[in-house]
C-alpha atoms as a PDB file:
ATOM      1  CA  UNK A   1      -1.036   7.433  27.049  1.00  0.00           C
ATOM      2  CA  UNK A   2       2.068   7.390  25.436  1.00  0.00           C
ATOM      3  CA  UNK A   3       1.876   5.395  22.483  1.00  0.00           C
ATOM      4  CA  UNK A   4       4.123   4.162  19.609  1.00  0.00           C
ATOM      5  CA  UNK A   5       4.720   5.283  16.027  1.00  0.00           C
ATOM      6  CA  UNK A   6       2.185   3.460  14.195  1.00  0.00           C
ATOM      7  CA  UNK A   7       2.644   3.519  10.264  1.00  0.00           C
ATOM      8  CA  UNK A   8      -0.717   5.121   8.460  1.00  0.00           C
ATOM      9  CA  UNK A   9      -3.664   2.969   8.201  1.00  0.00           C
ATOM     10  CA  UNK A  10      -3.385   4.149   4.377  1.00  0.00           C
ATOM     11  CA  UNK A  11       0.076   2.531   4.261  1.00  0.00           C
ATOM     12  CA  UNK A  12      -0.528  -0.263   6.696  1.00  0.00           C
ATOM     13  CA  UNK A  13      -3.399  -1.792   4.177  1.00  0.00           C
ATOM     14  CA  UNK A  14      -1.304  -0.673   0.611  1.00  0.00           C
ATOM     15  CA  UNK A  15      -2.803  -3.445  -1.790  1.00  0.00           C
ATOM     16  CA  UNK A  16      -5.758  -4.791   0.889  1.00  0.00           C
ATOM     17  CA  UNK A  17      -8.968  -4.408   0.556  1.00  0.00           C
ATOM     18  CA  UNK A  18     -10.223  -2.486   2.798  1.00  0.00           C
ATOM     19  CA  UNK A  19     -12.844  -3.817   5.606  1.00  0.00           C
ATOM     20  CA  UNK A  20     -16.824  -3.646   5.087  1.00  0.00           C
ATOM     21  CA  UNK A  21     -18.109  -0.549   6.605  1.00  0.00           C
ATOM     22  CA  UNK A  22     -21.328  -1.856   8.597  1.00  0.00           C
ATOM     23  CA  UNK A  23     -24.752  -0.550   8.249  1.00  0.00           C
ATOM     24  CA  UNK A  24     -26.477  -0.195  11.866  1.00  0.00           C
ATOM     25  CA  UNK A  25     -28.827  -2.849  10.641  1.00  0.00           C
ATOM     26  CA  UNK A  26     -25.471  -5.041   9.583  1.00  0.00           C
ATOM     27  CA  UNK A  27     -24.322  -4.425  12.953  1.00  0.00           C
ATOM     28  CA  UNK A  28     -24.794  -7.994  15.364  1.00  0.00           C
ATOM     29  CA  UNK A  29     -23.164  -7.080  18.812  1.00  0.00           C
ATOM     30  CA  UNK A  30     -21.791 -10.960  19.174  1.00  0.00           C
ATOM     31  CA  UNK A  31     -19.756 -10.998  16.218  1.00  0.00           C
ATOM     32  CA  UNK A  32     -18.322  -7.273  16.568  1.00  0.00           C
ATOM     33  CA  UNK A  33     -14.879  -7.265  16.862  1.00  0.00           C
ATOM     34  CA  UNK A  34     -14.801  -5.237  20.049  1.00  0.00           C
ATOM     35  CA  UNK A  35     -17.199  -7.419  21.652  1.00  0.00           C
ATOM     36  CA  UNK A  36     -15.071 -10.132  21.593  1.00  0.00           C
ATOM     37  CA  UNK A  37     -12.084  -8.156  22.609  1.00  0.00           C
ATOM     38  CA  UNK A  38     -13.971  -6.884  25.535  1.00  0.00           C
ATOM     39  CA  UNK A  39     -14.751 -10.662  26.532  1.00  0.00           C
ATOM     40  CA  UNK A  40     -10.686 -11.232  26.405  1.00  0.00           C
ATOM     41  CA  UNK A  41     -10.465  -8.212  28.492  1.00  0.00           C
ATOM     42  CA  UNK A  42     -12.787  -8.797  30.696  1.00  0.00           C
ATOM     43  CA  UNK A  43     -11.667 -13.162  30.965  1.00  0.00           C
ATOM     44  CA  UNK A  44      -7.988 -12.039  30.967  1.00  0.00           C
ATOM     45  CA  UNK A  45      -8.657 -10.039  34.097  1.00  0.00           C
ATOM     46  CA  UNK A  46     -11.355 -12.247  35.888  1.00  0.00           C
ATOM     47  CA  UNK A  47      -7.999 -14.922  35.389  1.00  0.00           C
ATOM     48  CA  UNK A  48      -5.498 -12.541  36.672  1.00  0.00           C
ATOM     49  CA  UNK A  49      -7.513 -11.664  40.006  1.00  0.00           C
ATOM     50  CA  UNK A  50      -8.119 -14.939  40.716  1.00  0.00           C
ATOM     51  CA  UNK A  51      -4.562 -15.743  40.498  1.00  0.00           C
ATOM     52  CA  UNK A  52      -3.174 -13.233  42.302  1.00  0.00           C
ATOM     53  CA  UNK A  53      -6.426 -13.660  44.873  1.00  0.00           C
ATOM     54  CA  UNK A  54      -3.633 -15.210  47.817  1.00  0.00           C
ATOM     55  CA  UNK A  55      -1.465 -12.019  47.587  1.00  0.00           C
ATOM     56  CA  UNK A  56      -4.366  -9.942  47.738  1.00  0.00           C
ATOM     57  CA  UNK A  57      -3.772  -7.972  44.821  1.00  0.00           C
ATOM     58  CA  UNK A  58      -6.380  -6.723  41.973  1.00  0.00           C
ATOM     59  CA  UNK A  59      -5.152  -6.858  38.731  1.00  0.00           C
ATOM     60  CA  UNK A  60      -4.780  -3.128  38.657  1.00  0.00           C
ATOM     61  CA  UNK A  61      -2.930  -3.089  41.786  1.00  0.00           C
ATOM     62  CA  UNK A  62      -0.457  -5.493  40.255  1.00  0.00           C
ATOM     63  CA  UNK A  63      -0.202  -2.985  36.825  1.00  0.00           C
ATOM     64  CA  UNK A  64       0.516  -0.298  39.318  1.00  0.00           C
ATOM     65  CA  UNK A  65       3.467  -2.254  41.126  1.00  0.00           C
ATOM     66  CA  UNK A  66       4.958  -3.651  37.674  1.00  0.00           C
ATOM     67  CA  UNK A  67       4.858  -0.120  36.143  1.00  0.00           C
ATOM     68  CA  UNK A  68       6.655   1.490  38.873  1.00  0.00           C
ATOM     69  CA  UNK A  69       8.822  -2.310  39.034  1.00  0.00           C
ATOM     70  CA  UNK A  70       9.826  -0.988  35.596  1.00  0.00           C
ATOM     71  CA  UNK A  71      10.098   2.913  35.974  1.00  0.00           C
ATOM     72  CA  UNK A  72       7.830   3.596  33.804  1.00  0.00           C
ATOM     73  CA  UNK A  73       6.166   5.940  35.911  1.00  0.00           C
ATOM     74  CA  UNK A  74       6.472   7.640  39.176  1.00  0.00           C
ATOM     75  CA  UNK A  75       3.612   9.490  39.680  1.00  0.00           C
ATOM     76  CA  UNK A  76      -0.107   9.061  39.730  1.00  0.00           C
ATOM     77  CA  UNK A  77      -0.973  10.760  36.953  1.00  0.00           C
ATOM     78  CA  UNK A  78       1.501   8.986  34.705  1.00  0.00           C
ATOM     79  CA  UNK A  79      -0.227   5.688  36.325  1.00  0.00           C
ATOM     80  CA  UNK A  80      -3.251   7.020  35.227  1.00  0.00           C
ATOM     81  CA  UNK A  81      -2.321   7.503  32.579  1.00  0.00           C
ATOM     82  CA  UNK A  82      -0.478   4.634  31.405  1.00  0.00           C
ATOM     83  CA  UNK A  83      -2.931   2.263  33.422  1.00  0.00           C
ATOM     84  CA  UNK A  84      -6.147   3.910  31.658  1.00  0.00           C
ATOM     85  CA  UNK A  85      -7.224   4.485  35.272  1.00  0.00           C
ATOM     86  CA  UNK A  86      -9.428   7.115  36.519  1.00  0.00           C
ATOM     87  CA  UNK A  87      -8.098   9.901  38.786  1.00  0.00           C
ATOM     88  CA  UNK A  88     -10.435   8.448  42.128  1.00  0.00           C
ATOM     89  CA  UNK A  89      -9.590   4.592  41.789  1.00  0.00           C
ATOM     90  CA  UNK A  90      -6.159   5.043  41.421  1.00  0.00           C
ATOM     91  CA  UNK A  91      -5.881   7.399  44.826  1.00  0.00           C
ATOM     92  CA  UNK A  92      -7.535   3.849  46.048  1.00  0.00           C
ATOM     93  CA  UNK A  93      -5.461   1.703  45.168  1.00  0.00           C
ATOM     94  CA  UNK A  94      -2.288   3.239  45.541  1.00  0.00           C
ATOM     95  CA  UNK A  95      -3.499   4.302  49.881  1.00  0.00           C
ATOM     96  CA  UNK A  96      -4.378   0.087  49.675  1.00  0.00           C
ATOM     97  CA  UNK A  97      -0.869  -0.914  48.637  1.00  0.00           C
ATOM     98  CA  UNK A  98       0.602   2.378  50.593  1.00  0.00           C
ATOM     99  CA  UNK A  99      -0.623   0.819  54.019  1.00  0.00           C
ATOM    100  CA  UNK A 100       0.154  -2.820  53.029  1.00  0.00           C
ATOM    101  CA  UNK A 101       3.593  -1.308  52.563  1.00  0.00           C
ATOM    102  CA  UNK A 102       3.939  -2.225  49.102  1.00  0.00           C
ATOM    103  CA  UNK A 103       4.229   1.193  48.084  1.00  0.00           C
ATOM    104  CA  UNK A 104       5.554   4.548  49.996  1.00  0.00           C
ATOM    105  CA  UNK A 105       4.675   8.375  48.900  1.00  0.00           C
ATOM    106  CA  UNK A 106       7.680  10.691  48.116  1.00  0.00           C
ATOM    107  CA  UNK A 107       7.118  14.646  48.348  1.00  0.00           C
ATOM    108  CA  UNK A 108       8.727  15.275  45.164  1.00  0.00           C
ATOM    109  CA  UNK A 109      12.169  17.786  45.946  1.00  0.00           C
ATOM    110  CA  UNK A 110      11.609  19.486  42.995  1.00  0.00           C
ATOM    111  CA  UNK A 111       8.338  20.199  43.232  1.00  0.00           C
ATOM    112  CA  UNK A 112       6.636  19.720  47.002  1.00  0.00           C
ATOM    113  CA  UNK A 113       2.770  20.101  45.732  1.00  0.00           C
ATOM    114  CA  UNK A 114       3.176  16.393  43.887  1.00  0.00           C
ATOM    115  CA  UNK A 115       3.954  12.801  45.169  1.00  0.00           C
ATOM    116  CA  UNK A 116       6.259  10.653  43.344  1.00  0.00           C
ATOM    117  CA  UNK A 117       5.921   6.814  43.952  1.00  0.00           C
ATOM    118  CA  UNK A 118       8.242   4.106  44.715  1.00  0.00           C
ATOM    119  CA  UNK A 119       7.938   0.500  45.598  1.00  0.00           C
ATOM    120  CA  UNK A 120       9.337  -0.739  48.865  1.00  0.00           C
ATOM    121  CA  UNK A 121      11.560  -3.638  49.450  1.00  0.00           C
ATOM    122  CA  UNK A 122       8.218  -5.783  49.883  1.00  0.00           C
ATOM    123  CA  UNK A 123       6.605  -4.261  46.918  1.00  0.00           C
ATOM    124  CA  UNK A 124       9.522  -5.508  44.964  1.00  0.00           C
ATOM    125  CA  UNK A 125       9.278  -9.201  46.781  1.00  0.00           C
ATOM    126  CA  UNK A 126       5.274  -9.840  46.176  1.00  0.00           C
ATOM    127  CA  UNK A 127       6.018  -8.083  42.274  1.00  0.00           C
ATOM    128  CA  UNK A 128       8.929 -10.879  41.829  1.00  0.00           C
ATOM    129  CA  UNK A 129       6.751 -13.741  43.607  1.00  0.00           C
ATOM    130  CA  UNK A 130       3.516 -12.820  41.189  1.00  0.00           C
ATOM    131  CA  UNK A 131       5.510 -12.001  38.208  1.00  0.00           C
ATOM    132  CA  UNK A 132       5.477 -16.095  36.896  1.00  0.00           C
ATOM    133  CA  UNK A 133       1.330 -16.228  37.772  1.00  0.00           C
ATOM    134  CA  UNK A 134       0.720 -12.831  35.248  1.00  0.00           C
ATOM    135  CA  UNK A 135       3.819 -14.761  32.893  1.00  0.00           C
ATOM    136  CA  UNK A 136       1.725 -17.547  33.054  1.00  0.00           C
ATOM    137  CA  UNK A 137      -1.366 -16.172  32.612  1.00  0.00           C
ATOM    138  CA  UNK A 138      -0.505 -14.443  29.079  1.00  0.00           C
ATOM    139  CA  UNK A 139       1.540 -17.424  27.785  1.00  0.00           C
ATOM    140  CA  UNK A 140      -1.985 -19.564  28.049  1.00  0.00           C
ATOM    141  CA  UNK A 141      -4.452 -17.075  26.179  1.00  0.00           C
ATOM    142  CA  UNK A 142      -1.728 -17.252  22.967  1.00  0.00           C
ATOM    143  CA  UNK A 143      -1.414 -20.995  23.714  1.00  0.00           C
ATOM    144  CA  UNK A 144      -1.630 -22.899  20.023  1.00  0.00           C
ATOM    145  CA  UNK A 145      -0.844 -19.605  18.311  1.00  0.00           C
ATOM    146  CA  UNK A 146       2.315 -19.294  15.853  1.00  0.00           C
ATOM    147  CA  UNK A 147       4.797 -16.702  16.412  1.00  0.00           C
ATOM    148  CA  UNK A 148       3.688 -15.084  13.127  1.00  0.00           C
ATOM    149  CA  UNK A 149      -0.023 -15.042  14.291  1.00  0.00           C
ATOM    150  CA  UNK A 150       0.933 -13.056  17.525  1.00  0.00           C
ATOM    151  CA  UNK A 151       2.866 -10.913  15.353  1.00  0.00           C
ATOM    152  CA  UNK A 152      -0.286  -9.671  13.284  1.00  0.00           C
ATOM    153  CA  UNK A 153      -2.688  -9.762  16.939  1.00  0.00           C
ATOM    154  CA  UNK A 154       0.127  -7.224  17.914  1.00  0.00           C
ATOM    155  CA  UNK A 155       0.323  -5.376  14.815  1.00  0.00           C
ATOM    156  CA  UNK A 156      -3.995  -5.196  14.450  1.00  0.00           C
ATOM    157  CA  UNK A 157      -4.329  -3.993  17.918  1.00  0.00           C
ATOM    158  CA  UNK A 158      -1.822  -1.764  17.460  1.00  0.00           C
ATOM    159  CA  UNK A 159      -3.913  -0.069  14.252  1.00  0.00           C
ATOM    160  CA  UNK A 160      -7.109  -0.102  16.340  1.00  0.00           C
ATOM    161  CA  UNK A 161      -5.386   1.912  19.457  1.00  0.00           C
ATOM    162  CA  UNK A 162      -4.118   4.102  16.409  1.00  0.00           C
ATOM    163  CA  UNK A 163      -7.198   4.435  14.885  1.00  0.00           C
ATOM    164  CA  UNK A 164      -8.630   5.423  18.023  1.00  0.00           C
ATOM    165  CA  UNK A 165      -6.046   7.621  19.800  1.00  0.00           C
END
């Protein structure tokens, strides 16, 4: 995964006090921090598939259209990789949306051993049709935040993917 330039936890936290470091008997799986941020992962996408249930599409289906939507990647490694996806589910979805044509398989000139990806003309249609439901989606789960509190969700989660990459 290609990830951003996060500043040094040292230097992120200059002047705080650094968080309690939990003794396993401490530990209470309920209030853990990636508990909960497992149930918003795992609500956020029960939400998404149900809204895009009438175009048929998974939420990871929909990730693979937007990410090749954007050209972020054109392979299915870099899907993988980007999408956190293992090797065998991704060859899954991507022969779904292939013979939905949603997708199409390109035997890359340069190198004829590997596939590039690209969406089709209906690919591009159901992405631009679904596009408000996912806009939708995410506007709701920050609903009653202020701008400044989704700036410091962004900017934690950013130091826990850093912590953890």
């Amino acid at each position: 995964m290609n990830l951003p330039e996060f500043p040094t936890l040292e230097r992120a936290i200059a002047g705080a006090e650094p968080a309690h470091t939990l003794a396993p008997n401490e530990y209470r799986t309920e209030e853990s921090v990636a508990f909960k941020m497992n149930m918003v992962h795992l609500l956020l996408g029960a939400e998404i598939d149900r809204k895009l249930a009438a175009s048929k599409l998974s939420a990871i289906q929909w990730g693979i259209l937007k990410a090749l939507f954007d050209e972020r990647a054109r392979t299915p490694t870099a899907l993988c990789r980007i999408l956190l996806a293992d090797g065998s589910i991704m060859t899954r979805k991507l022969d779904s949306l292939e013979k939905r044509g949603l997708i199409e398989r390109i035997r890359s000139t340069s190198d004829r051993r590997s596939v590039e990806l690209a969406l089709t003309a209906s690919g591009r249609q159901l992405l631009r049709e679904t596009l408000p439901l996912i806009v939708e989606t995410s506007n709701r789960q920050l609903r009653g935040f202020a701008v400044d509190e989704v700036d410091t969700v962004r900017t934690l989660l950013d130091r826990m993917v850093a912590n953890l990459s």
